[in-house]
Protein backbone atom coordinates (compact mmCIF):
# COMPACT_ATOMS: atom_id res chain seq x y z
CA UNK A 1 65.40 89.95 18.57
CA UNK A 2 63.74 89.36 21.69
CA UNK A 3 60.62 90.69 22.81
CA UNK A 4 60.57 92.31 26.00
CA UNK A 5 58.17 91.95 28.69
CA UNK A 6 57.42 95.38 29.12
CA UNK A 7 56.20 95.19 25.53
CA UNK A 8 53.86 92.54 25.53
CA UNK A 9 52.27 94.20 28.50
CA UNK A 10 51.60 97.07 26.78
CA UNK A 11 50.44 95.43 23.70
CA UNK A 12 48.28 93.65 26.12
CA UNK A 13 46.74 96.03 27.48
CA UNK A 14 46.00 98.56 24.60
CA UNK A 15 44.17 95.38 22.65
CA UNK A 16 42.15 94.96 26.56
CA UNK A 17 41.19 98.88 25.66
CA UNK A 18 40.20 98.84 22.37
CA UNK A 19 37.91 95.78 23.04
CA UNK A 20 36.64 97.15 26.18
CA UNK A 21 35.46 100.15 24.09
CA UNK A 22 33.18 102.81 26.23
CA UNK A 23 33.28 100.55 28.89
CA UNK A 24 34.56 100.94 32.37
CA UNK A 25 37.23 98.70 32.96
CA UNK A 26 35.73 97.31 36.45
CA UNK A 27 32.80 95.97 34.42
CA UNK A 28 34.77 94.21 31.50
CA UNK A 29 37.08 92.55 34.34
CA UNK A 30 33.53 90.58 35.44
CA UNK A 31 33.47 89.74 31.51
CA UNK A 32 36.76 89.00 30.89
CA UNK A 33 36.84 86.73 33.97
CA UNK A 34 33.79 84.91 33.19
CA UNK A 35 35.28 83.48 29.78
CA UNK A 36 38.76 82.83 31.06
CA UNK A 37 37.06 80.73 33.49
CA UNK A 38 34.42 78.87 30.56
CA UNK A 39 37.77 78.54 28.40
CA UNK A 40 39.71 76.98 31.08
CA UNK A 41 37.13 74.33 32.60
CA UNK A 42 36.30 73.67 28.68
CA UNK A 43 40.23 72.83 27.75
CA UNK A 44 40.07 70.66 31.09
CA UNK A 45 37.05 69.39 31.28
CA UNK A 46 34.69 69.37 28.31
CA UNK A 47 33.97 65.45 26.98
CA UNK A 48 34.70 63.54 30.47
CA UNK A 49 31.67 63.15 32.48
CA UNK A 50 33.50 61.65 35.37
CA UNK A 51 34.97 64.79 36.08
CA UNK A 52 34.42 67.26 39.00
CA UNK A 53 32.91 69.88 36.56
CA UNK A 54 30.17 68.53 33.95
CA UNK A 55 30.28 70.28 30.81
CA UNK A 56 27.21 70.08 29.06
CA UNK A 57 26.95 69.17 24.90
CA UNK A 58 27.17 72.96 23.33
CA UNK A 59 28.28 74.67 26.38
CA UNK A 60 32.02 74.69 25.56
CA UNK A 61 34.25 77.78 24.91
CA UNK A 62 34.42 76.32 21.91
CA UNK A 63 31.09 76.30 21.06
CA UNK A 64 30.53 80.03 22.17
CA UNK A 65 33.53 81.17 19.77
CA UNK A 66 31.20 79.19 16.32
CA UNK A 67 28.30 81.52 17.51
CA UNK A 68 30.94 84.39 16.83
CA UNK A 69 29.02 87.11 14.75
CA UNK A 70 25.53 86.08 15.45
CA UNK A 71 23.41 88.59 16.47
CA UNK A 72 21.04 86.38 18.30
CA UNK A 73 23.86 85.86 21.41
């Protein structure tokens, strides 16, 4: 059975909500943005230096998701 779009909108969106928490959502955008932006120059750029964006050692989304739980970020 296919999944409509209409659904995964909505699925979307309530998960956006119950991360956002007591937040207003015009502040989480700023968040939200910010890592889409650190995951997508990561997948593209992370490990070639002759690229337009340098991506230091330990600055990669993926290095930002192994700090997950620490209280110290």
């Amino acid at each position: 059975m296919a999944v409509k779009k209409t659904e995964i909108y909505s699925s979307l969106w309530a998960g956006c909500d119950e991360l956002r928490g007591g937040m207003d959502a015009s502040q989480y955008k700023d968040y939200v943005l910010t890592l889409l932006f650190l995951k997508y120059v990561s997948d593209k750029y992370a490990g070639d230096r002759d690229s337009i964006i340098f991506v230091p050692d330990g600055a990669a989304f993926e290095n930002l998701v192994a700090l997950k739980g620490n209280p110290e970020i």
